[in-house]
C-alpha atoms as a PDB file:
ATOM      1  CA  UNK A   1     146.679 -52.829  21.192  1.00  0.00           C
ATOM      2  CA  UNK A   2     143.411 -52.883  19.876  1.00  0.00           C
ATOM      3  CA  UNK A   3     142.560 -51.115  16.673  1.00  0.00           C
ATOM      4  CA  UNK A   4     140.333 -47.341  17.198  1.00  0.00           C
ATOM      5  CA  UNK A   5     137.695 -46.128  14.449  1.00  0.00           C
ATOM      6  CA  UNK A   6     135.952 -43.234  14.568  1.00  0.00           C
ATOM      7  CA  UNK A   7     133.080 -43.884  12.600  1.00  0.00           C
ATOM      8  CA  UNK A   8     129.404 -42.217  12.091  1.00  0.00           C
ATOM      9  CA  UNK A   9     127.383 -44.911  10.316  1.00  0.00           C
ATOM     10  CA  UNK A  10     124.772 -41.969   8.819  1.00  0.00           C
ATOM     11  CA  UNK A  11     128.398 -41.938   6.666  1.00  0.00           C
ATOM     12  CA  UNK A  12     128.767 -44.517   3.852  1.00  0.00           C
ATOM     13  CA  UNK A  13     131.856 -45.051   3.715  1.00  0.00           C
ATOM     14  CA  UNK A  14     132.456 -45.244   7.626  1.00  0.00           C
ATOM     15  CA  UNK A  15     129.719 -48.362   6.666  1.00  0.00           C
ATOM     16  CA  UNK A  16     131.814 -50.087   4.840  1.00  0.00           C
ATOM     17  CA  UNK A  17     134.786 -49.898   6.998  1.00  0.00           C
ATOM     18  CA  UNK A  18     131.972 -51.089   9.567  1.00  0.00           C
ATOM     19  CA  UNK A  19     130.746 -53.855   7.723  1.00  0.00           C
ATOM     20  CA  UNK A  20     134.454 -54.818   6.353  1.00  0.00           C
ATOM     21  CA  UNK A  21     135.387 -55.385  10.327  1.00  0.00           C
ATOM     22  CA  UNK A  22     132.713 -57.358  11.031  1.00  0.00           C
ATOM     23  CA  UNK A  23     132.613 -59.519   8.331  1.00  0.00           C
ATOM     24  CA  UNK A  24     136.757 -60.360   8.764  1.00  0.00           C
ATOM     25  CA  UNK A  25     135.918 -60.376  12.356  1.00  0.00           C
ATOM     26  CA  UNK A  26     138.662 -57.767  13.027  1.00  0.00           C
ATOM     27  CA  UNK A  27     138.625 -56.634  16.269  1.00  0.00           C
ATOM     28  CA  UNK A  28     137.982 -52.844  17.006  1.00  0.00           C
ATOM     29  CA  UNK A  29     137.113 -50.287  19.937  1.00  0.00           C
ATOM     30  CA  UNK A  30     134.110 -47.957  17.948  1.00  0.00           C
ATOM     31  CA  UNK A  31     134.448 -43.937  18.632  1.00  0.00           C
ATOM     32  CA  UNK A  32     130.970 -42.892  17.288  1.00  0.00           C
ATOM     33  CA  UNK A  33     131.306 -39.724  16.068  1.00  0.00           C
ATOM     34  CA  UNK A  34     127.803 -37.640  15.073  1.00  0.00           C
ATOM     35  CA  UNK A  35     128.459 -35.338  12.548  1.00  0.00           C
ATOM     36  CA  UNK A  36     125.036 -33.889  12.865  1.00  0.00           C
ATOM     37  CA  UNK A  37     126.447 -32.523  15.899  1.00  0.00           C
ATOM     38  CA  UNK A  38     129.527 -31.456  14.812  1.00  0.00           C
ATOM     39  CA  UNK A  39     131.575 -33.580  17.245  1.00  0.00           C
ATOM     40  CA  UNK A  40     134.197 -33.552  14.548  1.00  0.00           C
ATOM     41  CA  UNK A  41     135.073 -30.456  14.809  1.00  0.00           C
ATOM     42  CA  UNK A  42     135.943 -31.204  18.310  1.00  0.00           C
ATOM     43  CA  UNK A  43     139.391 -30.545  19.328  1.00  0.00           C
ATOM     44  CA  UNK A  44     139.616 -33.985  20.748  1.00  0.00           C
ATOM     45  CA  UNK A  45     138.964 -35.486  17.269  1.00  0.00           C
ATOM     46  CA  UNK A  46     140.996 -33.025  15.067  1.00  0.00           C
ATOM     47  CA  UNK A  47     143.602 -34.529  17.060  1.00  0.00           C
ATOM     48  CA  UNK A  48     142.658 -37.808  15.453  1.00  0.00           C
ATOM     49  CA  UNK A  49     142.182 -36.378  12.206  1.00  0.00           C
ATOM     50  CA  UNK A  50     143.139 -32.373  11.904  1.00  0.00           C
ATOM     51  CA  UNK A  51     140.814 -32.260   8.335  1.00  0.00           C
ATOM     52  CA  UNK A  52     137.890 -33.452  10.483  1.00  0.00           C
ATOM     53  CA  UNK A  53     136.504 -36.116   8.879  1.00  0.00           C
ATOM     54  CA  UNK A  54     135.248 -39.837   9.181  1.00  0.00           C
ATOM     55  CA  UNK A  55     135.567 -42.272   9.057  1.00  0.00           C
ATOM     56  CA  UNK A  56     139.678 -42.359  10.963  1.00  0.00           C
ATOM     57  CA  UNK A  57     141.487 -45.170  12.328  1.00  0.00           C
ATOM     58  CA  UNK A  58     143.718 -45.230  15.170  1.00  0.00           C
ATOM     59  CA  UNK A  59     147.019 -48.066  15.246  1.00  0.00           C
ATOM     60  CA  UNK A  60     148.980 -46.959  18.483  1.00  0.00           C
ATOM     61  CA  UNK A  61     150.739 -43.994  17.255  1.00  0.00           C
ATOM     62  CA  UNK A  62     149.576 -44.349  13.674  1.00  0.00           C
ATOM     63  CA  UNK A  63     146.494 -42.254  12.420  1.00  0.00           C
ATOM     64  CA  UNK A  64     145.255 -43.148   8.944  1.00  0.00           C
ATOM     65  CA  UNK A  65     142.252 -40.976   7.514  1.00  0.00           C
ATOM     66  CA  UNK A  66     140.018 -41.717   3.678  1.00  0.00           C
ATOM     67  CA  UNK A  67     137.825 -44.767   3.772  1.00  0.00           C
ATOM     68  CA  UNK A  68     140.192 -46.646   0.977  1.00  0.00           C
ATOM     69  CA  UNK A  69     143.291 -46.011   2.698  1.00  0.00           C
ATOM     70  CA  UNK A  70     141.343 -47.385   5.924  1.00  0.00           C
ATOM     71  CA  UNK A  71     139.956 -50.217   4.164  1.00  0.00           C
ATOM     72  CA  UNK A  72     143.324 -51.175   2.221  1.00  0.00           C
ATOM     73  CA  UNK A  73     145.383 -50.904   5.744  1.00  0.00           C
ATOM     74  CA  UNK A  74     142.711 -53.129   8.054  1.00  0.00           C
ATOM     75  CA  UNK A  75     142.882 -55.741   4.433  1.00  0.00           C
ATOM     76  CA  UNK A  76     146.949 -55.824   4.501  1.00  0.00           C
ATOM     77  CA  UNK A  77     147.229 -55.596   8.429  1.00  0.00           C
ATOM     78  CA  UNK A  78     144.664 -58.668   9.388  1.00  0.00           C
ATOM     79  CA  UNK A  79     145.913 -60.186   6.146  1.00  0.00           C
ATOM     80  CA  UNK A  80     141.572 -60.569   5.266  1.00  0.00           C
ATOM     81  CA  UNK A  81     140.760 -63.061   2.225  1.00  0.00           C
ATOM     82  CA  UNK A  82     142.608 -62.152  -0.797  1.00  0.00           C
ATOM     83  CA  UNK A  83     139.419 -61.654  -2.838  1.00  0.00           C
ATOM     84  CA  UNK A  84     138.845 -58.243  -1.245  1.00  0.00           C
ATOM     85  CA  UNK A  85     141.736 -57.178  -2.814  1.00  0.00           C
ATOM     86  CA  UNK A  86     143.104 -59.716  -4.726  1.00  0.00           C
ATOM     87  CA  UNK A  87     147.536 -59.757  -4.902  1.00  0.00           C
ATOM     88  CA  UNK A  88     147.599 -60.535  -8.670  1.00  0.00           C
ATOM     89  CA  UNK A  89     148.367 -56.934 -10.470  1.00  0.00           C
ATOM     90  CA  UNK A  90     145.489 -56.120 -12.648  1.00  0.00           C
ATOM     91  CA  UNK A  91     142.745 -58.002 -10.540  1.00  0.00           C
ATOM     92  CA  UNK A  92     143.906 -55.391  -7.639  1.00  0.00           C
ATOM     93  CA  UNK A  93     144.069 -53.084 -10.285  1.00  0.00           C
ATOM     94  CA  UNK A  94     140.160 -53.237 -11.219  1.00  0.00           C
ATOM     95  CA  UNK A  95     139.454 -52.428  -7.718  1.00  0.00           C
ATOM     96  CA  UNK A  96     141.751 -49.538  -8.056  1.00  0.00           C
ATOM     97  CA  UNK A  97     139.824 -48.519 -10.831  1.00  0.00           C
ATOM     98  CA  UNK A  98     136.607 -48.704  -9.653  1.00  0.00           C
ATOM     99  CA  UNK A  99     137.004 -46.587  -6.198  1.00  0.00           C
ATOM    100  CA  UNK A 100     138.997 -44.174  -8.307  1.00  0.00           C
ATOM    101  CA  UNK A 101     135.780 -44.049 -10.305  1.00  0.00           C
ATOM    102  CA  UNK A 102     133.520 -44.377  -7.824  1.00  0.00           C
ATOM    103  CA  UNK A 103     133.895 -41.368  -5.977  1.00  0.00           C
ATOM    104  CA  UNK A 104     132.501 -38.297  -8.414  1.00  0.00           C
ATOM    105  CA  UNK A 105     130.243 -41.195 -10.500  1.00  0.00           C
ATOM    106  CA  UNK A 106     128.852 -42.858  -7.816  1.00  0.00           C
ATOM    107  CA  UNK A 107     129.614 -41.591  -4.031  1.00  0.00           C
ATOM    108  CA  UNK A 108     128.716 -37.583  -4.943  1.00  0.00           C
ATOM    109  CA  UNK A 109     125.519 -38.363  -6.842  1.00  0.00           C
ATOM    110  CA  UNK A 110     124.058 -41.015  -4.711  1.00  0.00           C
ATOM    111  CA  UNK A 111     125.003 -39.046  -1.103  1.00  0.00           C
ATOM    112  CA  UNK A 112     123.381 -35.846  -2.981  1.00  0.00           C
ATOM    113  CA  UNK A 113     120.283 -37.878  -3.438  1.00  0.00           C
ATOM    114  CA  UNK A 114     119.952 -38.700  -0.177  1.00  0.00           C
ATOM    115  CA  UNK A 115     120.352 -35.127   1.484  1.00  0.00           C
ATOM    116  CA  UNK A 116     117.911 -33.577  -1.096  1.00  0.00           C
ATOM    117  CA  UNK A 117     115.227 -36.376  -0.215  1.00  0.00           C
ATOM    118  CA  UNK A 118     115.463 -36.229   3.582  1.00  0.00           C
ATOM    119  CA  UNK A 119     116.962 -32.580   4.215  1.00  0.00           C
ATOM    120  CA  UNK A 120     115.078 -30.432   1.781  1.00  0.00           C
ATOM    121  CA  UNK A 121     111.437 -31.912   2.702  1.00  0.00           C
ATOM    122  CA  UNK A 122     112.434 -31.579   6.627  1.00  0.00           C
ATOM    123  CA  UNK A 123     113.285 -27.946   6.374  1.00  0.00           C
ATOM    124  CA  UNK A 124     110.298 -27.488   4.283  1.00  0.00           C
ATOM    125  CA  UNK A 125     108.314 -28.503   6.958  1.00  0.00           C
ATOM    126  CA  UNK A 126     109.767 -26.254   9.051  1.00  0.00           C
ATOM    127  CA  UNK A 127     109.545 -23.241   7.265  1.00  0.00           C
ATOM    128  CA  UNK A 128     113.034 -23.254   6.094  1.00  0.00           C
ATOM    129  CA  UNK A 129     112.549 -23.674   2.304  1.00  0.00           C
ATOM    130  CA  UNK A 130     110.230 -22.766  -0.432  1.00  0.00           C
ATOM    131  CA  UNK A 131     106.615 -25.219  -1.148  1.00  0.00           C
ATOM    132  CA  UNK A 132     107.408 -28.264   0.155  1.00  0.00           C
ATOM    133  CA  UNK A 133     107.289 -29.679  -3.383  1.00  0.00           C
ATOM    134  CA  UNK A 134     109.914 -27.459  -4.216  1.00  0.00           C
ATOM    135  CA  UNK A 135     112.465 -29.936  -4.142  1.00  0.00           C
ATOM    136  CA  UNK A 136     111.508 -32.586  -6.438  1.00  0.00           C
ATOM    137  CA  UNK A 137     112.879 -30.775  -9.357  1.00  0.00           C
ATOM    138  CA  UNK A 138     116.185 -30.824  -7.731  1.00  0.00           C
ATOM    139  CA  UNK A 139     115.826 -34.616  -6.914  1.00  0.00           C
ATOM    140  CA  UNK A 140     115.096 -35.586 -10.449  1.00  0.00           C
ATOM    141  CA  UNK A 141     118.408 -33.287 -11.889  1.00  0.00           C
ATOM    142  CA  UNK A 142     120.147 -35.745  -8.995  1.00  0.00           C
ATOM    143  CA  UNK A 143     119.082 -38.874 -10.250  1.00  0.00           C
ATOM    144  CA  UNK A 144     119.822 -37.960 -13.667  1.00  0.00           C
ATOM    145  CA  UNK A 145     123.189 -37.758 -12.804  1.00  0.00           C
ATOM    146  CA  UNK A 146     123.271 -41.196 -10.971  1.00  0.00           C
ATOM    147  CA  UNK A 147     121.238 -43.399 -13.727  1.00  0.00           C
ATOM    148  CA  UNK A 148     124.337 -43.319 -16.087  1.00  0.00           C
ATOM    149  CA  UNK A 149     126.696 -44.042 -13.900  1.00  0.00           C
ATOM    150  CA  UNK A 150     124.184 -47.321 -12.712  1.00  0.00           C
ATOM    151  CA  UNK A 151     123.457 -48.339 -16.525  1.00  0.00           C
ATOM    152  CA  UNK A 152     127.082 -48.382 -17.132  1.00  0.00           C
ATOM    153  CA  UNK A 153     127.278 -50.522 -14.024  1.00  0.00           C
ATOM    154  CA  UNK A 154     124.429 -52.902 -15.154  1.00  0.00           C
ATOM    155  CA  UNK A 155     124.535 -53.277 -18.249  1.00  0.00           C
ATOM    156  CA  UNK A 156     128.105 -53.328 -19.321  1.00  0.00           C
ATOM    157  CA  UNK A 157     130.616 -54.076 -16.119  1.00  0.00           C
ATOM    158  CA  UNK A 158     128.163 -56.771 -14.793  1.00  0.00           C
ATOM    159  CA  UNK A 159     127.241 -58.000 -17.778  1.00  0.00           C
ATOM    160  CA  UNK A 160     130.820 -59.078 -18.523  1.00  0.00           C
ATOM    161  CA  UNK A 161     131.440 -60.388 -14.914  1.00  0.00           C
ATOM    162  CA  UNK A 162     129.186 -61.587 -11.994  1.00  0.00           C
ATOM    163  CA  UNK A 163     130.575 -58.900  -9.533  1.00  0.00           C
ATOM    164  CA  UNK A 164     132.334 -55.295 -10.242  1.00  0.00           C
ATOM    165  CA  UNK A 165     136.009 -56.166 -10.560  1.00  0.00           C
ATOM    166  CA  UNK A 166     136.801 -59.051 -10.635  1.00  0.00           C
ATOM    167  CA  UNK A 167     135.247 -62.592 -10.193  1.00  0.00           C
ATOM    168  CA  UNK A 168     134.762 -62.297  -6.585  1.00  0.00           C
ATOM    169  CA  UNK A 169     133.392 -59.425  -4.548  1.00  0.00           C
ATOM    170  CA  UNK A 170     135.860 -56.848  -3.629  1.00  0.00           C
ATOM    171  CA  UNK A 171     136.028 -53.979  -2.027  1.00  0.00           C
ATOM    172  CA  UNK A 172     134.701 -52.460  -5.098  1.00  0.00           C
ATOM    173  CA  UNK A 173     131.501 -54.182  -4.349  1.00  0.00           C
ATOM    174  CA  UNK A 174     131.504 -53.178  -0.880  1.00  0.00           C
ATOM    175  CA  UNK A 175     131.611 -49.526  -1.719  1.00  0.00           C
ATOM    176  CA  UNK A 176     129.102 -49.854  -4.078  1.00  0.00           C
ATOM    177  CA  UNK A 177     126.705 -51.538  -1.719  1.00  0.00           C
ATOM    178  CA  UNK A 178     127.156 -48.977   1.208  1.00  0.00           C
ATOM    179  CA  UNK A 179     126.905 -46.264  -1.527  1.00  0.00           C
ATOM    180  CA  UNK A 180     123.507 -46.880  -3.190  1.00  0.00           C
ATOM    181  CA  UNK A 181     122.532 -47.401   0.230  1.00  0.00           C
ATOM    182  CA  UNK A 182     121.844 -43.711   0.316  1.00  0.00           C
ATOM    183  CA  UNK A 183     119.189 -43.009  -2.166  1.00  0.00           C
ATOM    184  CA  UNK A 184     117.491 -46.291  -1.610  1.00  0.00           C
ATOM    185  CA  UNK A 185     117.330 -45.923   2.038  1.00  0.00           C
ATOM    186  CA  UNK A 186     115.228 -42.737   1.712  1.00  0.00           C
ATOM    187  CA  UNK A 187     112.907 -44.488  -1.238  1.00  0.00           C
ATOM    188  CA  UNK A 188     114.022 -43.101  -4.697  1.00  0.00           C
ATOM    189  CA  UNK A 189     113.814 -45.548  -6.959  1.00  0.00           C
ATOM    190  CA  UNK A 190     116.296 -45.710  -9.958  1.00  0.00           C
ATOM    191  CA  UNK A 191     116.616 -47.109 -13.426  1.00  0.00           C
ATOM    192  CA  UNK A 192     119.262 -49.402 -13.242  1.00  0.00           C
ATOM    193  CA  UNK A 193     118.832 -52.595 -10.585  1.00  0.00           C
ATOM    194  CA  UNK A 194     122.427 -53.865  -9.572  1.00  0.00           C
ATOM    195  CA  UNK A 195     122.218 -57.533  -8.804  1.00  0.00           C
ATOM    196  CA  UNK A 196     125.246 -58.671  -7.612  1.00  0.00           C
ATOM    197  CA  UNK A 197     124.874 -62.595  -8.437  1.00  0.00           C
ATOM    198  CA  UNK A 198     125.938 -65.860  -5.985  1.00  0.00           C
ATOM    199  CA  UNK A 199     128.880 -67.870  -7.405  1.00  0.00           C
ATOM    200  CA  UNK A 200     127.510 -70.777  -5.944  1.00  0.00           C
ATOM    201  CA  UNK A 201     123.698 -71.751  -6.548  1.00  0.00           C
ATOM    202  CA  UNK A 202     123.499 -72.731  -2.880  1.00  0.00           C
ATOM    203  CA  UNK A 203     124.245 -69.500  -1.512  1.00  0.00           C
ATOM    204  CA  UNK A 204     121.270 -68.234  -3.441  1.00  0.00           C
ATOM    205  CA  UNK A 205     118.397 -70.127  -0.875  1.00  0.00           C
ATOM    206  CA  UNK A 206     117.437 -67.784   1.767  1.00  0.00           C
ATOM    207  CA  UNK A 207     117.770 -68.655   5.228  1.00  0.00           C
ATOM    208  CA  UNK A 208     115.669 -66.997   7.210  1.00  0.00           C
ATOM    209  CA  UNK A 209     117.697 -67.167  10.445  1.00  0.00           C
ATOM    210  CA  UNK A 210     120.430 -66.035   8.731  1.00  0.00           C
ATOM    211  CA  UNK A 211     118.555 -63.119   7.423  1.00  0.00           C
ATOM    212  CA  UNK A 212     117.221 -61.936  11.128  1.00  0.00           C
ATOM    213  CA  UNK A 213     120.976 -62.182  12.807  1.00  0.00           C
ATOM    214  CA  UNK A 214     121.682 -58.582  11.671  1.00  0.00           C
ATOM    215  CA  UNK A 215     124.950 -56.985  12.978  1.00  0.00           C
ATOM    216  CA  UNK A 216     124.622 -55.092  15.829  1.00  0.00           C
ATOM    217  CA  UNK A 217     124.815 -51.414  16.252  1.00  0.00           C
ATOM    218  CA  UNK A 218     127.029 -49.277  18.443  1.00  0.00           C
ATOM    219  CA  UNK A 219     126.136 -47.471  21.231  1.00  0.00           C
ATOM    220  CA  UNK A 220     123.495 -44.748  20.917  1.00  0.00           C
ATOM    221  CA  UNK A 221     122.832 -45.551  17.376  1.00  0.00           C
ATOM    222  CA  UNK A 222     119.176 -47.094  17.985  1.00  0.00           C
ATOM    223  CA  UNK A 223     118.142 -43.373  19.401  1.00  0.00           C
ATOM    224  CA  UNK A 224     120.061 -41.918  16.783  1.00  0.00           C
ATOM    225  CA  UNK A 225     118.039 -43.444  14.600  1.00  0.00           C
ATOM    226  CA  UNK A 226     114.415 -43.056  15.950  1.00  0.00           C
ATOM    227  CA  UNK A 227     115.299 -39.299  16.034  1.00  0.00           C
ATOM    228  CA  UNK A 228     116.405 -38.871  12.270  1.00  0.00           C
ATOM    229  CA  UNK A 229     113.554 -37.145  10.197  1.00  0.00           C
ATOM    230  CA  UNK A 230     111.709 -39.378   8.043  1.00  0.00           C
ATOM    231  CA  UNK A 231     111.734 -38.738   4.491  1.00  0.00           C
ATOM    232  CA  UNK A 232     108.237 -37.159   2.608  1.00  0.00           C
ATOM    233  CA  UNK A 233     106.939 -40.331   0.304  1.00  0.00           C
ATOM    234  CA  UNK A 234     107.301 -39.446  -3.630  1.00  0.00           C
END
């Protein structure tokens, strides 16, 4: 039986699990789920997950909810490359630190960004909010809170090591990628530049093939995206 995930890929962490299946080539049936339209509060997908949230994973019988426990499930299920999450105890245990971290230093800040910078300047042009400037004051509190969190990320953890927690990328590293995807998606531009470096010098050229074979998107998700307000340029 085929693994189910009910996933909307607005949702960071429902990209990771995303990405995560595609890159181990896991096999999946995708429920997109559009929170924007509050299809999960549906009673059909409370039954999937009563708290109403994505991303969720249905096994059969078994229901699993929270983007780690997802993401630690599909990595001991399919048995994926040990680096994700390495089986010696304290390399696993970095990982564990960093998405126990993650969430209120990282996740919270980053998905705040992103809401102020596209949803505040779209209601503003609607008539919804104060002077469409209004909100840049608000952004700028935001990012203050994110820089620290990225400086500590830069300059100390990757500094020591080429990737977050150990000496391969993890899931750590996937959760950070999916998460500053947020406010750099919508243009804010931060202090802190996390480079996370090739082991190998050859994976470093660029192949420009490679770069234009870009995974593809589920159903409805091109519209989806054509309709989403653009953000106003700072």
């Amino acid at each position: 039986m085929v693994l189910e995930l009910f996933l909307d890929l607005y949702s960071a962490p429902c990209r990771a699990i995303y990405i995560f299946t595609r890159k181990n080539s896991i096999p999946f049936e995708m429920h997109p789920v559009e929170l924007a339209q509050g299809e999960h509060l549906k009673p059909e997908f409370l039954k999937v997950n009563p708290l109403g949230k994505v991303p969720a994973l249905r096994d059969g019988d078994f229901l699993v909810a929270e983007s780690m426990a997802i993401l630690l499930y599909l990595s001991h299920k399919c048995q994926t490359e040990a680096h994700w999450y390495p089986p010696e105890l304290q390399a696993h245990t970095r990982v564990d630190e960093y998405l126990a971290w993650q969430h209120t230093a990282i996740q919270l800040p980053a998905t705040n960004v992103y809401l102020c910078k596209v949803s505040l300047p779209a209601l503003s042009c609607l008539g919804r909010t104060q002077d469409p400037q209004s909100w840049k004051g608000p952004l700028e509190q935001l990012l203050g809170k994110l820089t620290p969190a990225l400086q500590h990320l830069d300059q100390e953890v990757l500094a020591a090591r080429p990737f977050l927690a150990t000496e391969q990328v993890s899931l750590a590293d996937l959760m950070a990628f999916t998460e500053l995807m947020q406010p750099t998606a919508v243009g804010s531009r931060m202090e802190a530049t996390l480079v996370l470096q090739p082991r190998d010098s050859q994976e470093a050229q660029w192949d420009p093939q490679l770069a234009q074979k870009d995974l593809p998107l589920p159903p409805g998700a091109e519209s989806r995206c054509s309709a989403w307000p653009r953000p106003v340029p700072t």
